[in-house]
Protein backbone atom coordinates (compact mmCIF):
# COMPACT_ATOMS: atom_id res chain seq x y z
CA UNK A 1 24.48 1.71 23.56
CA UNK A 2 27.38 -0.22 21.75
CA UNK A 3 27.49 0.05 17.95
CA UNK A 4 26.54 -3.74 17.87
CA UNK A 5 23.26 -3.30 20.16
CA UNK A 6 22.36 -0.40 16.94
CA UNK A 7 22.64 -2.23 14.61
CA UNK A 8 20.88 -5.07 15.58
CA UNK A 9 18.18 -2.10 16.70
CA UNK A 10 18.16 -1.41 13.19
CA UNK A 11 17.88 -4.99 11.59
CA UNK A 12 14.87 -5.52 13.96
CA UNK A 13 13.21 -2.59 12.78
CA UNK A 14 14.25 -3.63 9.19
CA UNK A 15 12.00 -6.76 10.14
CA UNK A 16 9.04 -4.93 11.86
CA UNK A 17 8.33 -2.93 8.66
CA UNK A 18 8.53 -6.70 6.66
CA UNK A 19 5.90 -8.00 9.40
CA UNK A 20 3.83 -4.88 9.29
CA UNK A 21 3.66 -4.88 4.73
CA UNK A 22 3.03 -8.46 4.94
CA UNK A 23 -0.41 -7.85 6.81
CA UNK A 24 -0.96 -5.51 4.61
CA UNK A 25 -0.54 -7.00 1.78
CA UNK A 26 -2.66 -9.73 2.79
CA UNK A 27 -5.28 -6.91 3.05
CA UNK A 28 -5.50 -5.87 0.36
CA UNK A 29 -5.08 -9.45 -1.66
CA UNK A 30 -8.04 -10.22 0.75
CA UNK A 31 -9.80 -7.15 -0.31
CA UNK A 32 -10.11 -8.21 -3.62
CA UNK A 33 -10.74 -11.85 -3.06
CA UNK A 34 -13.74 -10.77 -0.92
CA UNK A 35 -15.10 -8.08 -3.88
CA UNK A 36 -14.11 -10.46 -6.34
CA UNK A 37 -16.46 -13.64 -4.73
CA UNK A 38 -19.08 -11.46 -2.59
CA UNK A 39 -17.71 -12.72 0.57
CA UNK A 40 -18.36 -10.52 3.13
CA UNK A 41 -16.64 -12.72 5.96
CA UNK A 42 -13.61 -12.14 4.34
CA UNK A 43 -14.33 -8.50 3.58
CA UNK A 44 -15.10 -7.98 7.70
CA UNK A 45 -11.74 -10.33 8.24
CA UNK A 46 -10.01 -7.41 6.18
CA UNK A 47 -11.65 -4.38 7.92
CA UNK A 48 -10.81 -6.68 11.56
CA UNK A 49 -7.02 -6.11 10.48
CA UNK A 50 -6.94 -2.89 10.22
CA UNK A 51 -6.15 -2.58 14.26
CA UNK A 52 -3.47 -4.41 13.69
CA UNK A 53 -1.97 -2.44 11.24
CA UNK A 54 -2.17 0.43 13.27
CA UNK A 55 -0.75 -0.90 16.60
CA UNK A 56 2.00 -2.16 14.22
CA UNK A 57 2.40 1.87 13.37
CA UNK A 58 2.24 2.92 16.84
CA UNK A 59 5.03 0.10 18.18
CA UNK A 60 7.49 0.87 15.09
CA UNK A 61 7.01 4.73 15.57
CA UNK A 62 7.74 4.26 19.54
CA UNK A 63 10.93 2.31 18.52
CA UNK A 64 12.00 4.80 16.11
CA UNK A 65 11.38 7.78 18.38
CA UNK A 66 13.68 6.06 21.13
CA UNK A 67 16.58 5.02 18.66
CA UNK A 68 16.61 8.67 17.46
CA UNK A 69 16.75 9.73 21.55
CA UNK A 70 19.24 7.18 22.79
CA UNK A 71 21.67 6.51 20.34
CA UNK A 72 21.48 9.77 18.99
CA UNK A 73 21.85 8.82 15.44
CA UNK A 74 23.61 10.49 12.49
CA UNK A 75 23.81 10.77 8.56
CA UNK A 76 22.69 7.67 7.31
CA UNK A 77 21.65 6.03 10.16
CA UNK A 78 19.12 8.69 11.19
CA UNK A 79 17.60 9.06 7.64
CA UNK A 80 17.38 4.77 7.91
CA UNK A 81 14.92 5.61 11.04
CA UNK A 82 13.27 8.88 9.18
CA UNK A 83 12.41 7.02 6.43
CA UNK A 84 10.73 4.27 8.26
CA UNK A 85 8.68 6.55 10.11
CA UNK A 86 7.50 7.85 6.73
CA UNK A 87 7.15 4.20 5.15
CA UNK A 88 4.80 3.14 8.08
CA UNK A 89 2.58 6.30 7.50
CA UNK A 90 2.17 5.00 4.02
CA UNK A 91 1.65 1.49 4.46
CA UNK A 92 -1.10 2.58 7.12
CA UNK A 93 -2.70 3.95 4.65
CA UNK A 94 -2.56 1.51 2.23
CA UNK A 95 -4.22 -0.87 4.78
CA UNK A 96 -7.12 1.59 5.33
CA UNK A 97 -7.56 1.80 1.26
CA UNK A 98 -7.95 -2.16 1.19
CA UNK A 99 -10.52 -1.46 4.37
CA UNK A 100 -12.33 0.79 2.07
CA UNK A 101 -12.61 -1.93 -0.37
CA UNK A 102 -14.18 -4.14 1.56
CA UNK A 103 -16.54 -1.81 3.04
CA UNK A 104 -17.87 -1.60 -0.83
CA UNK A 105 -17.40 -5.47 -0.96
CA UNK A 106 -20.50 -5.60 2.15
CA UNK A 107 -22.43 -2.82 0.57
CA UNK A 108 -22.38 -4.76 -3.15
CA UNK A 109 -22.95 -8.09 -1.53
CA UNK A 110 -26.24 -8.96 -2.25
CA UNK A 111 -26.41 -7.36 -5.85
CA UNK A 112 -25.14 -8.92 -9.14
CA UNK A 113 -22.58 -7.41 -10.89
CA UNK A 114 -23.01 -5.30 -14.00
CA UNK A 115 -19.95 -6.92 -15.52
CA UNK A 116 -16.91 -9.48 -14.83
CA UNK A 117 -14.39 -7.51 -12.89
CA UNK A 118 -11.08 -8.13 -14.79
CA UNK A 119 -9.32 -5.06 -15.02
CA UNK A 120 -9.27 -4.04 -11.41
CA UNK A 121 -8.10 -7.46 -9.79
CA UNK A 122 -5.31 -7.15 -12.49
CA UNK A 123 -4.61 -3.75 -10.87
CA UNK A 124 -4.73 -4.71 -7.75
CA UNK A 125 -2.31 -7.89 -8.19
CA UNK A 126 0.02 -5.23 -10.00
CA UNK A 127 0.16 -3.14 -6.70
CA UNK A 128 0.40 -5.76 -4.40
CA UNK A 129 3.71 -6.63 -6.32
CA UNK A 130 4.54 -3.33 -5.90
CA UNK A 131 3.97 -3.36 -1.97
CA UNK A 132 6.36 -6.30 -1.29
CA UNK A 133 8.70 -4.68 -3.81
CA UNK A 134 9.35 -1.68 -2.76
CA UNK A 135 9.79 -2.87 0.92
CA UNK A 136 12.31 -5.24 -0.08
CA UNK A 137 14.15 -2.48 -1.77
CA UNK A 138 14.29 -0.37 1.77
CA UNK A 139 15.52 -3.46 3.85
CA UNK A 140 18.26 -4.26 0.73
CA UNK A 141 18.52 -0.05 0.94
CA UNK A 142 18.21 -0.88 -3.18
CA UNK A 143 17.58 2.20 -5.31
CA UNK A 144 17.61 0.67 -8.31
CA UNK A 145 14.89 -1.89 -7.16
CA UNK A 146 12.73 0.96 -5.51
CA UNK A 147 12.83 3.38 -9.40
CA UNK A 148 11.94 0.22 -11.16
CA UNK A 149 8.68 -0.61 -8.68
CA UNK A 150 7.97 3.07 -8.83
CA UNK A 151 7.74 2.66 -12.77
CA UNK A 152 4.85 0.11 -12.43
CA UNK A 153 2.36 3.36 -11.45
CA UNK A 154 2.70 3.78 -15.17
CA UNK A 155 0.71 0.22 -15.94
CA UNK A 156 -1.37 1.38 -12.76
CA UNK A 157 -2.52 4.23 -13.90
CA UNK A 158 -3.47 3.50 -17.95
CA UNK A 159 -5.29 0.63 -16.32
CA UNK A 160 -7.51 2.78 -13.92
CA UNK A 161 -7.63 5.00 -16.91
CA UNK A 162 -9.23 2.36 -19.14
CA UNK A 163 -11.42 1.14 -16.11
CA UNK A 164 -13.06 4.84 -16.02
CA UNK A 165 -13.46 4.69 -19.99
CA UNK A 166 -15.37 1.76 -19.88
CA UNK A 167 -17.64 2.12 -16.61
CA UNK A 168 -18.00 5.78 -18.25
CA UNK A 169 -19.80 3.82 -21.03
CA UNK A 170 -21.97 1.78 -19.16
CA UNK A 171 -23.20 4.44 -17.05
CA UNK A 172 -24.19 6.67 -20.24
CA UNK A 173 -25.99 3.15 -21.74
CA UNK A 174 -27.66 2.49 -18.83
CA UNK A 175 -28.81 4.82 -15.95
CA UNK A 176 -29.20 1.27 -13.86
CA UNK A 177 -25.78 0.90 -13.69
CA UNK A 178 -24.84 4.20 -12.35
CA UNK A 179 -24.51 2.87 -8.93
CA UNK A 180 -22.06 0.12 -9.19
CA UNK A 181 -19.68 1.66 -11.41
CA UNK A 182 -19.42 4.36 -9.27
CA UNK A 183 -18.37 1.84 -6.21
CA UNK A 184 -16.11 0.25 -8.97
CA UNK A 185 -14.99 3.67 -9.60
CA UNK A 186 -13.76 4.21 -6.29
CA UNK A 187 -12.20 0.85 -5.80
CA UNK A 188 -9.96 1.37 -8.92
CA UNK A 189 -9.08 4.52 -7.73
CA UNK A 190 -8.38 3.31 -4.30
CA UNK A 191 -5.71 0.94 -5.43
CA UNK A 192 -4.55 4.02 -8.18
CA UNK A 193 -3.82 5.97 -4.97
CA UNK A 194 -2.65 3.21 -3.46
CA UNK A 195 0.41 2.93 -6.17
CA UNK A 196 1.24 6.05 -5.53
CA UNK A 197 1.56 5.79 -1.86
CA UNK A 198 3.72 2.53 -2.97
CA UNK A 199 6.06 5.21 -5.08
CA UNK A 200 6.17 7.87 -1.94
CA UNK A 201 7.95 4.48 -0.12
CA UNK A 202 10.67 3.90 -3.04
CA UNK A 203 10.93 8.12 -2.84
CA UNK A 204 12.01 7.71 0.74
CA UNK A 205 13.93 4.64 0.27
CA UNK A 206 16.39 6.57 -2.71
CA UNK A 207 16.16 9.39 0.49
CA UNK A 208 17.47 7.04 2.85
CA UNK A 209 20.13 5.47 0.91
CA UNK A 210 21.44 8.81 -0.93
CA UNK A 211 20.09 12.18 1.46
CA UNK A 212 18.45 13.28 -1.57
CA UNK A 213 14.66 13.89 -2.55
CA UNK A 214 13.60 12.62 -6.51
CA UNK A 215 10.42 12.42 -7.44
CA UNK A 216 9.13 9.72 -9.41
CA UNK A 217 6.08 10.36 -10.10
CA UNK A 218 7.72 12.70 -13.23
């Protein structure tokens, strides 16, 4: 393989990983759509995607695994590959956290909620920022980009803090509500985990760009 055909390799792959966060990003902006207006069509279209993320896993970890085998790559260029093979494992998961969602969206269909949902869209629209973000800073290879979307978990995590303060309440004032806030419970901390997974991506994208391991989560 010529140095040209590699990089060009590598620019493709650059745009598989863009391909493969947009669907998931439209997951889980779906996700919450569908929980927000009861729509369990859109919550099944969500849950239908979910094979598509992971064929999207499967194709960009076979083309990884062969530019590592032919072309025999080294220093930068390998941890380039590395770290996509670690940023796919993540955004997989992300995509099966927006499945979960949706899951609760079906179950909750039918019932009316105890209370507006406010907090955990605004979440949720944080973290899909955060998604596109931090993927943007692996294809620029921007580390600066990927510690500032990493400090975002902050605003991610005082609002799932407030979220379980306030369903908290309305569980201990009514014994009705126990059941929905506990789905809403798990949904915030769905997309909670979700931010994190979003900071394990910037992790591996200062990896890539420097060979060393920070953690951002400090």
């Amino acid at each position: 393989m010529t140095r040209n055909y590699f990089d060009n390799e590598l620019q493709e792959l650059k745009l598989d990983l863009i391909r493969m966060s947009s669907i998931v990003e439209d997951a889980l902006s779906n996700s919450i759509n569908a929980l927000k207006r009861q729509d369990t069509d859109l919550a099944e279209k969500v849950i239908e995607s979910d094979d598509i993320v992971d064929k999207m896993e499967i194709a960009i970890e076979d083309k990884c695994l062969k530019l590592i085998a032919l072309q025999q790559p080294i220093a930068k260029d390998l941890r380039i590959i590395a770290t996509a093979l670690k940023i796919i494992t993540d955004l997989e998961r992300i995509a099966d956290h927006a499945v979960d969602i949706a899951k609760i969206t079906k179950r909750l269909s039918k019932e009316k909620y105890i209370k507006e949902l406010i907090d955990i869209p605004r979440m949720a629209y944080i973290v899909t920022g955060m998604v596109k973000d931090s993927i943007d800073a692996y294809v620029k290879q921007d580390i600066e980009k990927a510690k500032e979307v990493s400090k975002r978990d902050d605003e991610v995590d005082g609002l799932h803090a407030q979220i379980f303060r306030e369903l908290l309440l309305l569980m201990m004032e009514d014994p009705k509500k126990i059941n929905q806030s506990t789905y809403f419970l798990f949904i915030s901390q769905y997309i909670e985990r979700i931010a994190d997974h979003v900071t394990n991506i910037c992790e591996w994208t200062i990896y890539g760009v420097t060979g060393e391991h920070i953690d951002l989560n400090e």
